[in-house]
C-alpha atoms as a PDB file:
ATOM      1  CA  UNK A   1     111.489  57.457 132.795  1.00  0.00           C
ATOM      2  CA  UNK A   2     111.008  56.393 129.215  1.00  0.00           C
ATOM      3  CA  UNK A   3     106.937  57.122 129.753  1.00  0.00           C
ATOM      4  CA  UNK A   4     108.139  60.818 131.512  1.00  0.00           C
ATOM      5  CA  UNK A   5     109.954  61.512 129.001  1.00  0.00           C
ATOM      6  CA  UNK A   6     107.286  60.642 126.142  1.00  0.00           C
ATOM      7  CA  UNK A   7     104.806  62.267 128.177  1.00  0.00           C
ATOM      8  CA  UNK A   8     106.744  65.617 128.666  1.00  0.00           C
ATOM      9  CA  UNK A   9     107.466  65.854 124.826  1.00  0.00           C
ATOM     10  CA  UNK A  10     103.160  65.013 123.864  1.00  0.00           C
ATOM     11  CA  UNK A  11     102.455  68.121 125.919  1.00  0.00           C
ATOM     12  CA  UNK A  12     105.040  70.260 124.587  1.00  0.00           C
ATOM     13  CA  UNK A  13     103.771  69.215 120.680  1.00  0.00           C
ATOM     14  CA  UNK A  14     100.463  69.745 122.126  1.00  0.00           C
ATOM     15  CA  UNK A  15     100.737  73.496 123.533  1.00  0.00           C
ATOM     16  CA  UNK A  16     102.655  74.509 120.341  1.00  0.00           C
ATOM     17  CA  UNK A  17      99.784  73.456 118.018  1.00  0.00           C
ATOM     18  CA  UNK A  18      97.318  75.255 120.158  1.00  0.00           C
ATOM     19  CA  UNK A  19      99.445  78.072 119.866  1.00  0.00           C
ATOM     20  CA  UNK A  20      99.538  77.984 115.985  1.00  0.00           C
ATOM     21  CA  UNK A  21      95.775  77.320 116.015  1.00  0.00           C
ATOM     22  CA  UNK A  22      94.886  80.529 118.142  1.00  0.00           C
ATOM     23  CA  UNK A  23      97.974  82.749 115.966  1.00  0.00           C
ATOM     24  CA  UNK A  24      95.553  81.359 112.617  1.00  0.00           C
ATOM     25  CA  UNK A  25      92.355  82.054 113.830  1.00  0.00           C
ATOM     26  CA  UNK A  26      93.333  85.875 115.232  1.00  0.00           C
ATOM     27  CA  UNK A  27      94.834  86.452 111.517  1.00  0.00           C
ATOM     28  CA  UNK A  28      91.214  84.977 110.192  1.00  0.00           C
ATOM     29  CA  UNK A  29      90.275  88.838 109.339  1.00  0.00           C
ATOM     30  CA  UNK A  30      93.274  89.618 107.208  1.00  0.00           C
ATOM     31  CA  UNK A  31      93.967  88.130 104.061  1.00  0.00           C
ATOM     32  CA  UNK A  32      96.783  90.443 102.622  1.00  0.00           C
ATOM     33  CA  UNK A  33      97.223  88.306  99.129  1.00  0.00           C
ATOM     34  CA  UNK A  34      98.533  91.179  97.752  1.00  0.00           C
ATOM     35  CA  UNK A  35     101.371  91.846 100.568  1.00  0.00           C
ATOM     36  CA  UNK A  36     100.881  95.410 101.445  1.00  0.00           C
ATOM     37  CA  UNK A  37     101.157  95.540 104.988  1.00  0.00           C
ATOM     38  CA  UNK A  38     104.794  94.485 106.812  1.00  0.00           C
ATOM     39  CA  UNK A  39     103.992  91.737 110.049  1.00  0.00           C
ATOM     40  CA  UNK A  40     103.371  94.467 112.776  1.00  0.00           C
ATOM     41  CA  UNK A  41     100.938  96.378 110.588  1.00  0.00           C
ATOM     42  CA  UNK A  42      99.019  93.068 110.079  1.00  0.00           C
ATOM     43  CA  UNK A  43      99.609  92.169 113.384  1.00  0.00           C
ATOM     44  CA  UNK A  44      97.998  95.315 115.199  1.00  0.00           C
ATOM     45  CA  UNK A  45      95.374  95.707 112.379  1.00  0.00           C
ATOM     46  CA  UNK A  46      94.053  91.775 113.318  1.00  0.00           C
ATOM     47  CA  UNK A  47      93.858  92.711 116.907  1.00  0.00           C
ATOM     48  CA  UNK A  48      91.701  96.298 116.148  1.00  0.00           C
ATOM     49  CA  UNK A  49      89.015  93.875 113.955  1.00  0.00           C
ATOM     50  CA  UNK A  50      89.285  90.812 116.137  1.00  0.00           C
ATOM     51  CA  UNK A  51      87.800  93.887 119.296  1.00  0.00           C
ATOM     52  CA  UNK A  52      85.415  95.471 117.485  1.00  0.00           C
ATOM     53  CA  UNK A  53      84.175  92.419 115.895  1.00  0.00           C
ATOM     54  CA  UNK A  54      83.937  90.867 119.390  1.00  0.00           C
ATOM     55  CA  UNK A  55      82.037  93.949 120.743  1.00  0.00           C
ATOM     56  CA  UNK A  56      79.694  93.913 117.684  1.00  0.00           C
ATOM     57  CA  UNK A  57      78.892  90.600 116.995  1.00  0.00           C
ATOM     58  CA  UNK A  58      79.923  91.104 113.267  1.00  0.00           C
ATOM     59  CA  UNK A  59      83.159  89.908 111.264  1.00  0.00           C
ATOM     60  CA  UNK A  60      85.329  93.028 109.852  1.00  0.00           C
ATOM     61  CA  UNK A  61      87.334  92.042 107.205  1.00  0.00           C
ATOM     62  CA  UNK A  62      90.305  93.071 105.206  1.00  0.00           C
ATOM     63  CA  UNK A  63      91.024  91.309 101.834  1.00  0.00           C
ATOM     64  CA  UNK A  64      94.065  92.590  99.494  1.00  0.00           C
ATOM     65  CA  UNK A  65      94.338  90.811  96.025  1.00  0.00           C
ATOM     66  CA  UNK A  66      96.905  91.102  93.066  1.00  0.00           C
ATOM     67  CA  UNK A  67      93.680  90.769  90.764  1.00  0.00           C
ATOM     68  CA  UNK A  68      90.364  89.652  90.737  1.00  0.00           C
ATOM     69  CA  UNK A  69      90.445  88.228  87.256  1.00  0.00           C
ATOM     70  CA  UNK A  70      87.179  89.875  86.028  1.00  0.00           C
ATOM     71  CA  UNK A  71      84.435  92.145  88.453  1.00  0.00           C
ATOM     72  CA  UNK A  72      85.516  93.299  91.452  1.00  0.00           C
ATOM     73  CA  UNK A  73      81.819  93.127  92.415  1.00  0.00           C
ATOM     74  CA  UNK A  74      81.068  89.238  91.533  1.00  0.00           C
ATOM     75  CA  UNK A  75      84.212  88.851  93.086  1.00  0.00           C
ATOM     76  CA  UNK A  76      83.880  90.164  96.540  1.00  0.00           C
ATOM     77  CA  UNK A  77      80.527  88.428  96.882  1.00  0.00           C
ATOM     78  CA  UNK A  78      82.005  85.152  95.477  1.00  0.00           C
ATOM     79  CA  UNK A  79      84.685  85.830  98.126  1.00  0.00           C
ATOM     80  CA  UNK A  80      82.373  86.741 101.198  1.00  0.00           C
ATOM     81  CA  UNK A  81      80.176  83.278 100.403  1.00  0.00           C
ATOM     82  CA  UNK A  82      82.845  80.854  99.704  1.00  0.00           C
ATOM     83  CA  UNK A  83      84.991  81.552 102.586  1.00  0.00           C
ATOM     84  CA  UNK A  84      81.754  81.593 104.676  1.00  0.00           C
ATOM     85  CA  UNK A  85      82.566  85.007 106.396  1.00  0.00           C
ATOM     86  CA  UNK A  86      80.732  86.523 108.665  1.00  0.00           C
ATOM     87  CA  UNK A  87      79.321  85.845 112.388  1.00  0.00           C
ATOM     88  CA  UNK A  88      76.159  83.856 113.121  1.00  0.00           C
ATOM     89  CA  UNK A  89      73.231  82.574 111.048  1.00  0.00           C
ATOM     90  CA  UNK A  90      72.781  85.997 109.578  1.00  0.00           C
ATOM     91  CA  UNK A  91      76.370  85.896 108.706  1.00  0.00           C
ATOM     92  CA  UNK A  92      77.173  89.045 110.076  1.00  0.00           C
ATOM     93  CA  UNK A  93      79.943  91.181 108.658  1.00  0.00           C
ATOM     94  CA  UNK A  94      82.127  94.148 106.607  1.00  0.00           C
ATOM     95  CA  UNK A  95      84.245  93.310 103.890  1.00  0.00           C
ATOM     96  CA  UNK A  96      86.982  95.862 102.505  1.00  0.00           C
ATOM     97  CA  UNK A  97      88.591  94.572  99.561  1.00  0.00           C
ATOM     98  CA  UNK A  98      91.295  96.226  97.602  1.00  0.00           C
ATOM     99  CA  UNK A  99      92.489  94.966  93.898  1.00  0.00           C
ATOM    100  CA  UNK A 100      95.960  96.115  93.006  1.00  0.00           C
ATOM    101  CA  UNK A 101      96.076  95.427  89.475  1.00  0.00           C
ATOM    102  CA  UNK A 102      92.961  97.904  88.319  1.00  0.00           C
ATOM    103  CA  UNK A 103      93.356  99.906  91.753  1.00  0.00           C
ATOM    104  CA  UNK A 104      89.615  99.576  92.368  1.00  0.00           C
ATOM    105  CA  UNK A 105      88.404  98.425  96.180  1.00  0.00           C
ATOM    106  CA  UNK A 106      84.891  97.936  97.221  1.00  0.00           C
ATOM    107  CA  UNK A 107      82.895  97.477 100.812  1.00  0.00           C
ATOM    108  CA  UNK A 108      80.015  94.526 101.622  1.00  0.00           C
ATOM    109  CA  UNK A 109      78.217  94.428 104.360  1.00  0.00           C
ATOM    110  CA  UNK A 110      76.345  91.627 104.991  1.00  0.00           C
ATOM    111  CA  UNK A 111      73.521  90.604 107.570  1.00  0.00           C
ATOM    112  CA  UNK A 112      72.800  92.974 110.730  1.00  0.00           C
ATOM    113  CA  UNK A 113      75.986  95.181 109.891  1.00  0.00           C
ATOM    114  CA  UNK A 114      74.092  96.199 106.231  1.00  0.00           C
ATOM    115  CA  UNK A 115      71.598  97.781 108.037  1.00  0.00           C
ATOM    116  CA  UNK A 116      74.558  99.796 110.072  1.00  0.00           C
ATOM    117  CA  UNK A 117      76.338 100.048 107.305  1.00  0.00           C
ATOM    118  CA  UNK A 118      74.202 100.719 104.232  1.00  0.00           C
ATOM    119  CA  UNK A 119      74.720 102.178 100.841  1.00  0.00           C
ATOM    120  CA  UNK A 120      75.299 105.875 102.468  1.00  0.00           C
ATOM    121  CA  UNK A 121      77.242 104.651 105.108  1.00  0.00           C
ATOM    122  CA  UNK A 122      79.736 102.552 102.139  1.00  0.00           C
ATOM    123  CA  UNK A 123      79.979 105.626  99.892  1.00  0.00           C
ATOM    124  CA  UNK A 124      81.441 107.403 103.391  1.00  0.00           C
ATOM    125  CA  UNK A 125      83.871 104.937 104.947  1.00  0.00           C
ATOM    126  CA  UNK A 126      85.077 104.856 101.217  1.00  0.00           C
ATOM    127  CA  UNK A 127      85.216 109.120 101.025  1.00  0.00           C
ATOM    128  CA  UNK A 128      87.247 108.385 104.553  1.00  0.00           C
ATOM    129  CA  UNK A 129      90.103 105.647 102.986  1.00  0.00           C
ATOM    130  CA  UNK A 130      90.697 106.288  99.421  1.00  0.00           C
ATOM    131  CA  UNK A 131      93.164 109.221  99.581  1.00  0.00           C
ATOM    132  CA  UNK A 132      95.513 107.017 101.884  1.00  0.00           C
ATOM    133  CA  UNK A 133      94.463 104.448  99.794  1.00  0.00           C
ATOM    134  CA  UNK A 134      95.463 106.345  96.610  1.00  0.00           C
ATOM    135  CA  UNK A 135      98.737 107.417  98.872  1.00  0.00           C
ATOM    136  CA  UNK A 136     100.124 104.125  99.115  1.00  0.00           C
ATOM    137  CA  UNK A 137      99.145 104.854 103.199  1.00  0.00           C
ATOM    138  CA  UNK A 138      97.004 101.255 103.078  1.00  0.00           C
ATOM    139  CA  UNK A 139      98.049 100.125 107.099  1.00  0.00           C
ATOM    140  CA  UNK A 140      96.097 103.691 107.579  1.00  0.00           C
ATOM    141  CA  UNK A 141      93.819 103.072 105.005  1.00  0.00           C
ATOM    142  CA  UNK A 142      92.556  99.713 106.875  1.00  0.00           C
ATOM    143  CA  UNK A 143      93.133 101.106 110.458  1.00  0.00           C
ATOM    144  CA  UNK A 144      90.562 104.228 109.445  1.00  0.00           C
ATOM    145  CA  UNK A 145      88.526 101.370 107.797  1.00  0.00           C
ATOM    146  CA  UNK A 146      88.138  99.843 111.175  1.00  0.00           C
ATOM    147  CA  UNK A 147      87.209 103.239 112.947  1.00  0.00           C
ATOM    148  CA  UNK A 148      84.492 103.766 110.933  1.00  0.00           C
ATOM    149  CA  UNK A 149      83.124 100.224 111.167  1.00  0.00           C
ATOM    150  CA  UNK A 150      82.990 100.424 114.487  1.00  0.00           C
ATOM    151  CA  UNK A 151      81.648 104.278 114.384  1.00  0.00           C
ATOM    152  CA  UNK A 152      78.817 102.854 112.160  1.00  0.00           C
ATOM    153  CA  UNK A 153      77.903  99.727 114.061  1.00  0.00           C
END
C-alpha cells in the first residue's frame, strides 16, 4: 500500500513539473521586465509568437525593460546573444524591445528573418507600432508587431 501510495504521489510531482516546464518554455518569447501587459495580454500574445514562430522557423520576440542603462542599440544585441535567442544554427529571429525610461524601442532581426525583415522592412513594422506605442496601447502595439512579422516572413 505504502509503495501505491509513494508511487501515486512521484507521478503526481512528476506531471506538475512537466506542466511548469511547458507553461516556461511557451512564455520563452515574452520577457515583460517592465510589466506592461496584465496575464491574459501576455498570455494570448505568447501563443500568437509561439504560431508564427513555429510556422516560420524563426523566434519572435518581445522584450520590455525599465532601462537599458546606456544604448539601446549595444543593448538589444547584448540581449539577443546572451540569452542565445533565436532558432537554429543561423539563430533565426525578431526582436522588439521597448525601454521605458528614455521611451525609445528598437527591432533586430537576426539570421534568415534579416533578409525578410531588413532595414526597410524595420523602419515599417516600427511606422505600424509606435503610435499605440506612444498611446500607452503596448498589448496592441506587440500584437500588430506580430502581424507584421509574420506578413514579412
Amino acid at each position: 500500500m505504502k509503495r501505491k501510495l509513494l508511487s501515486m504521489l512521484f507521478v503526481v510531482v512528476l506531471c506538475l513539473s512537466l506542466a511548469v516546464s511547458a507553461f516556461a518554455v511557451s512564455g520563452a518569447d515574452i520577457y515583460d521586465e517592465a510589466d506592461l501587459l496584465s496575464t491574459q495580454e501576455e498570455t494570448q500574445l505568447a501563443e500568437k509568437l509561439s504560431e508564427i514562430g513555429e510556422e516560420f522557423d524563426a523566434q519572435i520576440v518581445v522584450m520590455t525593460v525599465t532601462s537599458t542603462s546606456g544604448n539601446i542599440d549595444a543593448y538589444i544585441e547584448d540581449k539577443f546573444d546572451s540569452m542565445n535567442m533565436g532558432y537554429g544554427e543561423n539563430r533565426d529571429g525578431v526582436l522588439l524591445l521597448v525601454c521605458m525610461e528614455s521611451r525609445e524601442y528598437r527591432i533586430l532581426s537576426n539570421g534568415y528573418a534579416s533578409e525578410a525583415i531588413d532595414l526597410s522592412q524595420i523602419d515599417a513594422i516600427g511606422e505600424a507600432i509606435v503610435s499605440d506605442l506612444s498611446d500607452g496601447n503596448y498589448a496592441a502595439a506587440f500584437d500588430e508587431f506580430a502581424d507584421q512579422c509574420e506578413y514579412y516572413l
